[in-house]
Protein backbone atom coordinates (compact mmCIF):
# COMPACT_ATOMS: atom_id res chain seq x y z
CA UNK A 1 0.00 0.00 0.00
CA UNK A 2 1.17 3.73 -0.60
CA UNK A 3 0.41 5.29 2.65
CA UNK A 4 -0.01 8.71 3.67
CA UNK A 5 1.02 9.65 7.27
CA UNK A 6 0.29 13.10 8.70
CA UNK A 7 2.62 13.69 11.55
CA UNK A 8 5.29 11.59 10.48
CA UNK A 9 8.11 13.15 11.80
CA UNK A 10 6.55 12.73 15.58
CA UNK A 11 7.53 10.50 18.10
CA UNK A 12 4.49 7.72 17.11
CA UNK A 13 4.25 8.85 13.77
CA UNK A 14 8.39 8.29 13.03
CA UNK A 15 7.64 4.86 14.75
CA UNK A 16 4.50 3.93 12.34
CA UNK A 17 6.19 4.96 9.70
CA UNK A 18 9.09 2.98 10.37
CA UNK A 19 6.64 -0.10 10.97
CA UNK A 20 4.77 -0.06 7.75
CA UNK A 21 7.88 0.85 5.45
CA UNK A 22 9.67 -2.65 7.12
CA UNK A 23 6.17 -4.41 6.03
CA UNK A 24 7.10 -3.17 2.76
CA UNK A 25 4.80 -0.26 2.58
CA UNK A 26 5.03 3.00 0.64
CA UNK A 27 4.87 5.75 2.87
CA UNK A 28 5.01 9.37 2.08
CA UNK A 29 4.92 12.10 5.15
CA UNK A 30 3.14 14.71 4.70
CA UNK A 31 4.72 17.83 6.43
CA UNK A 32 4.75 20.86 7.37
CA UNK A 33 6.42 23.83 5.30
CA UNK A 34 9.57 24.66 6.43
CA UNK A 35 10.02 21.13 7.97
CA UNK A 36 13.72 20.18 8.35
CA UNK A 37 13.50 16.68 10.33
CA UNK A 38 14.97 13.46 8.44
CA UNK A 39 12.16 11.39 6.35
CA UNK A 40 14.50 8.52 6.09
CA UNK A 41 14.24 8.33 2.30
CA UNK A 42 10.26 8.42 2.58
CA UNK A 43 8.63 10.63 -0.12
CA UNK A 44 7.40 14.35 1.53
CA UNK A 45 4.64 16.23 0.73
CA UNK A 46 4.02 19.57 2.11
CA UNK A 47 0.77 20.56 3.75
CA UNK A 48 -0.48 22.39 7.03
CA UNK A 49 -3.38 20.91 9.07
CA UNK A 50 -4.69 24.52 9.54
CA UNK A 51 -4.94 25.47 5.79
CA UNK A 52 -7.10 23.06 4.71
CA UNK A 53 -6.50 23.88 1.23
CA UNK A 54 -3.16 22.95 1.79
CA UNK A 55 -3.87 19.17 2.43
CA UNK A 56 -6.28 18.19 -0.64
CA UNK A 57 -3.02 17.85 -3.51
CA UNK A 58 -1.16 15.38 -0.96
CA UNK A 59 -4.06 12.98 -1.33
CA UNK A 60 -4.06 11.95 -4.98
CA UNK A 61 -5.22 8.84 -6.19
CA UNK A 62 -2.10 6.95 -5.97
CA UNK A 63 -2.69 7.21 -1.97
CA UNK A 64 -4.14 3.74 -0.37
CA UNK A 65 -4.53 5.10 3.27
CA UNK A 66 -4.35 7.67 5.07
CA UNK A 67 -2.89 7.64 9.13
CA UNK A 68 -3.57 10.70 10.90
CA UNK A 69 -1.22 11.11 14.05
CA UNK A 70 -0.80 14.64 14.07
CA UNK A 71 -0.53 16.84 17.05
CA UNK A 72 -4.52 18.68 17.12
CA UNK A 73 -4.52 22.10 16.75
CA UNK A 74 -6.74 22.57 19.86
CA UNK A 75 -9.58 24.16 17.93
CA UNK A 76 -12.40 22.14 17.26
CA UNK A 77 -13.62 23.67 14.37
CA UNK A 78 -9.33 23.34 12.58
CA UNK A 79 -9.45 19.98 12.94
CA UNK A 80 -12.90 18.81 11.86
CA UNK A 81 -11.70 20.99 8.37
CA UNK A 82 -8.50 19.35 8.54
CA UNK A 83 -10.49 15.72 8.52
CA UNK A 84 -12.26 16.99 5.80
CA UNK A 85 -10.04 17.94 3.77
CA UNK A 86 -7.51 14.51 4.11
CA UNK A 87 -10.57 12.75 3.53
CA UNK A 88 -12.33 14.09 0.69
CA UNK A 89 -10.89 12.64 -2.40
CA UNK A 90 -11.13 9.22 -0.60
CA UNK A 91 -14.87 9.31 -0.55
CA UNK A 92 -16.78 6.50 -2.41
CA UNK A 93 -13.07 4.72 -2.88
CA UNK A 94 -13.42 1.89 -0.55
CA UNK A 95 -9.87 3.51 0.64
CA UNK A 96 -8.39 3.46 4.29
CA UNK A 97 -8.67 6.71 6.79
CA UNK A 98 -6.61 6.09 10.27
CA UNK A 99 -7.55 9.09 12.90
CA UNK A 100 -5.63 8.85 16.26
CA UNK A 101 -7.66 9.65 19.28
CA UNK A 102 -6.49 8.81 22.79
CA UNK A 103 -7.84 6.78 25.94
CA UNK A 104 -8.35 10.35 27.71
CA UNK A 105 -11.78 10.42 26.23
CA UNK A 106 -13.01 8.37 28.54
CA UNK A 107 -12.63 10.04 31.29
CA UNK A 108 -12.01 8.56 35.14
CA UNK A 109 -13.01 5.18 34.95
CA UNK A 110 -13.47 4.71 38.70
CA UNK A 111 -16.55 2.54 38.53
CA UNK A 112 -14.36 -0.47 36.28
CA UNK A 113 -12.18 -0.52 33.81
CA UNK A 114 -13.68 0.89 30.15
CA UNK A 115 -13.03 -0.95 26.48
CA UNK A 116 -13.95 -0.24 23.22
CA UNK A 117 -17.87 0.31 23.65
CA UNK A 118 -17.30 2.37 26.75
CA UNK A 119 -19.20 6.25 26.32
CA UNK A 120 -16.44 8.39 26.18
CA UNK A 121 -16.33 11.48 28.95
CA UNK A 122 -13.52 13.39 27.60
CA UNK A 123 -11.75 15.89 30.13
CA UNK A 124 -11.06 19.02 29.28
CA UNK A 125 -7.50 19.32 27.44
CA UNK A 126 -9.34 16.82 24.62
CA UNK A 127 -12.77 17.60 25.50
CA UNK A 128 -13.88 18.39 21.71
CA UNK A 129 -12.06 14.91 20.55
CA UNK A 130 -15.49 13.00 20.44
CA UNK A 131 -16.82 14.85 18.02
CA UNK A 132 -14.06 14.11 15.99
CA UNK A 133 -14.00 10.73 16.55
CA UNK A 134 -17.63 11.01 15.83
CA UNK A 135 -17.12 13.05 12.24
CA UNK A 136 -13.93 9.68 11.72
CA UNK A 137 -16.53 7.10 11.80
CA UNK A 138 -19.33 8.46 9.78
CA UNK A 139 -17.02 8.53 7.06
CA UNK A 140 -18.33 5.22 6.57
CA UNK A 141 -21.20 6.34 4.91
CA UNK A 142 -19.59 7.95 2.36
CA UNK A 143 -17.45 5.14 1.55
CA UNK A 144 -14.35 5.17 3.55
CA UNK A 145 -12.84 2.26 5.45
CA UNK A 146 -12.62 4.68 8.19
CA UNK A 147 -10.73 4.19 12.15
CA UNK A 148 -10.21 5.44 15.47
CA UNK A 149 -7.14 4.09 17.40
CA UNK A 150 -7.01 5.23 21.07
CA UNK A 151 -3.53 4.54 22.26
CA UNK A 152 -3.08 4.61 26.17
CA UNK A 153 -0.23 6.53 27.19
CA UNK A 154 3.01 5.34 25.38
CA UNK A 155 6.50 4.35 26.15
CA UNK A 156 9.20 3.38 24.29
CA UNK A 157 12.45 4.84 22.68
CA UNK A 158 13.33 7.06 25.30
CA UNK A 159 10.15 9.49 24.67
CA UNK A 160 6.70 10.23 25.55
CA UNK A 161 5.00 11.37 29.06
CA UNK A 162 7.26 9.33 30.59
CA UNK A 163 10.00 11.31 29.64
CA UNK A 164 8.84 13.57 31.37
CA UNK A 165 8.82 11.62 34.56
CA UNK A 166 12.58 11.40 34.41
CA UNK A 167 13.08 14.53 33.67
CA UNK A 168 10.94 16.08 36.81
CA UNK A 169 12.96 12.88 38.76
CA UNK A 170 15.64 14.68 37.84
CA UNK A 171 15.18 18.33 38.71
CA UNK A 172 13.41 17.54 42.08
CA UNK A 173 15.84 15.44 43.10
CA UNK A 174 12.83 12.87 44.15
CA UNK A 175 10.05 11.13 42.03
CA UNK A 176 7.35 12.88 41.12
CA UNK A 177 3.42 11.54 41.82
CA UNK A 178 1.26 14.13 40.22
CA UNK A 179 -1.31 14.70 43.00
CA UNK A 180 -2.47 11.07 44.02
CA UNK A 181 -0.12 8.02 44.22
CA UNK A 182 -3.38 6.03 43.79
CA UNK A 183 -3.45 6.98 39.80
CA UNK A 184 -3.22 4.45 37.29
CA UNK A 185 -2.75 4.95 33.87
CA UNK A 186 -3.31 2.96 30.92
CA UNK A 187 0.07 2.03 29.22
CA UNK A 188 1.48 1.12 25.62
CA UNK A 189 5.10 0.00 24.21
CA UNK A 190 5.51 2.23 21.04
CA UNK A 191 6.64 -0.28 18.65
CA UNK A 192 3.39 -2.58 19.66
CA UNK A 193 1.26 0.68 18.76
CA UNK A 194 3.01 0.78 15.65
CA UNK A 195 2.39 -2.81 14.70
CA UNK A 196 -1.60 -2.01 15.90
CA UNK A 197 -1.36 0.90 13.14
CA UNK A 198 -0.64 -1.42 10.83
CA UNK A 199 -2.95 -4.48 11.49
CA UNK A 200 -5.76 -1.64 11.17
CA UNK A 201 -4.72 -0.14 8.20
CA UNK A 202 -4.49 -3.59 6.64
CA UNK A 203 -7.02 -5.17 7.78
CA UNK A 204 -9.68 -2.50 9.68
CA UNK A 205 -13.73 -2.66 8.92
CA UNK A 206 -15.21 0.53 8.64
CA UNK A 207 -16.40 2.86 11.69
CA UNK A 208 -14.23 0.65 14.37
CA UNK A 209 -13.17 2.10 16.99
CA UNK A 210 -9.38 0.09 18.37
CA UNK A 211 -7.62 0.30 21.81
CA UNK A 212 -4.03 1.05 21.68
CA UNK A 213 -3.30 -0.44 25.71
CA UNK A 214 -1.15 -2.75 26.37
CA UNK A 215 -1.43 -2.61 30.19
CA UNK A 216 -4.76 -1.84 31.31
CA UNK A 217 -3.83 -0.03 34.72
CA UNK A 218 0.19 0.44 35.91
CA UNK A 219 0.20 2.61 39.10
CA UNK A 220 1.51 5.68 38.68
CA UNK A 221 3.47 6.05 42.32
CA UNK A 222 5.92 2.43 40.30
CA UNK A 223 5.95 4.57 37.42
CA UNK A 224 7.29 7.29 39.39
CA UNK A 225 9.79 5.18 41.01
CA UNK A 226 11.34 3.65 37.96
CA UNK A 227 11.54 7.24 36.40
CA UNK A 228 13.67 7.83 39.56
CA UNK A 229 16.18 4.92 39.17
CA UNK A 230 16.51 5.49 35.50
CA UNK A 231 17.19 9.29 36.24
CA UNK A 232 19.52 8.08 39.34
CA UNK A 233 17.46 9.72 42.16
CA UNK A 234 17.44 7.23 45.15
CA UNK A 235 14.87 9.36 47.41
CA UNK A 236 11.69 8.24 48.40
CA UNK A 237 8.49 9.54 46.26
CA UNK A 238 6.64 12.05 46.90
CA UNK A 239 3.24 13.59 45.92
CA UNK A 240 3.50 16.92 43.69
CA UNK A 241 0.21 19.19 44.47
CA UNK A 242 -1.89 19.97 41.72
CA UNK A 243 -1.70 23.64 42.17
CA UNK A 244 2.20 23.36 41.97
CA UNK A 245 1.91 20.77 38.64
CA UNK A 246 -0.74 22.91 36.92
CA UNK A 247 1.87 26.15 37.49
CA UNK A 248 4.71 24.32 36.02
CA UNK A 249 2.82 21.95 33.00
CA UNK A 250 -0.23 23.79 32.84
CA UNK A 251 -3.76 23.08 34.52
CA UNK A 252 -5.05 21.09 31.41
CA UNK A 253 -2.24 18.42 31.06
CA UNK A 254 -1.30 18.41 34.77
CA UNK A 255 -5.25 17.25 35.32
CA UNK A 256 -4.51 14.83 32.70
CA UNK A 257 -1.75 13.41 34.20
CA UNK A 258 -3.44 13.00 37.63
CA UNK A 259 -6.66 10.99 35.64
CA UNK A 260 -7.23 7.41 36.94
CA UNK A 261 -7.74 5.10 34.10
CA UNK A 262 -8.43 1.51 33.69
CA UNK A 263 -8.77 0.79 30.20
CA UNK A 264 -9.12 -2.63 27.88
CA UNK A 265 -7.93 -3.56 24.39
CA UNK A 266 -9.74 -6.87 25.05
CA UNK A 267 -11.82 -6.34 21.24
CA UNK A 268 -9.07 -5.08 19.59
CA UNK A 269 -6.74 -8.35 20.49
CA UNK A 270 -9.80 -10.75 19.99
CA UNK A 271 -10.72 -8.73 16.48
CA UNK A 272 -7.25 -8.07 14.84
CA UNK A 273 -4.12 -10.31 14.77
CA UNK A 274 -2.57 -7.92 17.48
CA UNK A 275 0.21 -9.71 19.43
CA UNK A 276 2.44 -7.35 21.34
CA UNK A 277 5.16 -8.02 22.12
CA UNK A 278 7.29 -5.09 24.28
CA UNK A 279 8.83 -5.00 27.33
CA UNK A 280 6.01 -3.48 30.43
CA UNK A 281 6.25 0.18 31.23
CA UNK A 282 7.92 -0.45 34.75
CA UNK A 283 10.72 -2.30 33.01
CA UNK A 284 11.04 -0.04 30.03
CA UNK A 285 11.55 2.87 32.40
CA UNK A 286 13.55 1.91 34.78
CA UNK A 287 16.08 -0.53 32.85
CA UNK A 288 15.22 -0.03 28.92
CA UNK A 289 15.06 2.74 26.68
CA UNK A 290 14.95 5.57 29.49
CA UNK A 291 18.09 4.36 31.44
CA UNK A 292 19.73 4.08 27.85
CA UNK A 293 18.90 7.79 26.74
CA UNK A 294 19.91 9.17 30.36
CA UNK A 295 23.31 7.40 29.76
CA UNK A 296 23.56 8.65 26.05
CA UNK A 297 22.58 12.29 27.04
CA UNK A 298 25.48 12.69 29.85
């Protein structure tokens, strides 16, 4: 397949991309002008997700699928144009349209742990994402095999939120549990969320919904503490207040960071031929691909 992958110079997008060209894939990355980063020999196209003029001559007919793991704009009404626009000239095709959501749609899952059917109650920082999602799926009724994929949060290479857990390990001198160490979040190896990308662009049904998740629940407080031994803080824990993370990160993604999750990929393994395969977060942190990037850094 010739596959077109907005965001493809991101930390998941690089990693998709990487995935489906080993599969034997054609991708092209479509990119932003003025984009410098390496496309490892892929073909680039040039095209801004808030001109959405910009983004209908990257999509000729040549283009199988389309993966959409861009960064949103934050503005409801850019992004639903943006969709649009990537998706018009695959109407009535039969052709592939891959939108990436996330599992913070859901909301707090307090009352049990929520899969693929679950209502979504998004918090604020995506809170217009459903309707996105929503505007993904009908596409189906124009004739696109079209997808959501909700990844959990992901770790992996050295990158992500989790990064960022070393990195505040690091400058407190002391791990870092974002309001309450009873938080769990739902967690995801990279390079298995790349190899979900491509079972769904192969092989998705249209208006499906998948769960990127790996591990349904890690606590946050062991997160915290590998993030310290893989930054090389020995000290205890300790709890971060709100009102001091949202100063520092911002209220919307500190709140996101103190969400308790529980969240399945129990239809997405039983549906698709999804086996993955990565290490778990704790030991990713604190002996994998963090330790390893701490090292290379200093």
């Amino acid at each position: 397949m010739r596959i077109l992958i907005v965001g493809a110079t991101g930390y998941l997008g690089s990693a998709v991309a990487e995935r489906l060209s080993n599969l034997g894939h054609e991708v092209v990355a479509l990119v932003r002008p003025g984009e410098t980063k390496s496309l490892d020999g892929y073909e680039r196209r040039i095209g801004d997700l808030t001109d959405p003029g910009s983004l209908l001559p990257a999509v000729t007919p040549d283009i199988d699928a389309v993966i959409d793991v861009a960064t949103p704009s934050g503005d409801a009404d850019t992004d639903a144009a943006a969709i649009d626009a990537l998706t018009r000239r695959l109407r009535g095709t039969d052709r592939v349209f891959v939108y990436t959501s996330g599992v913070w749609v859901l909301g707090a899952t307090a009352d049990g742990t929520a899969d693929e059917h679950s209502a979504t109650d998004p918090i604020p920082i995506v809170g217009y994402r459903p309707m996105i999602e929503d505007q993904v799926l009908a596409l189906a009724q124009a004739g696109i095999r079209s997808a959501v994929i909700r990844p959990g949060i992901i770790h992996g290479r050295g990158g992500g939120i989790p990064s960022l857990l070393v990195d505040l390990a690091r400058e407190h001198d002391a791990p870092l549990i974002i309001a309450d160490e009873s938080v769990h979040w739902p967690m995801v190896h990279i390079d298995d969320l790349a190899d979900l990308f491509a079972e769904v662009v192969e092989h998705t049904p249209a208006a499906t919904i998948w769960h990127g998740v790996t591990e349904p629940a890690v606590s946050v407080r062991d997160l915290a503490i590998a993030a310290g031994r893989a930054a090389g803080v020995t000290a205890a824990p300790r709890i971060w207040p709100l009102d001091q993370a949202r100063a520092e990160l911002g209220a919307a993604f500190a709140d996101a960071l103190a969400l308790d999750q529980s969240v399945s990929a129990r239809a997405t393994r039983d549906l698709l031929s999804w086996q993955p395969q990565g290490p778990s977060a704790i030991s990713d942190i604190q002996d994998g691909s963090y330790r390893s990037a701490l090292h290379h850094e200093s």
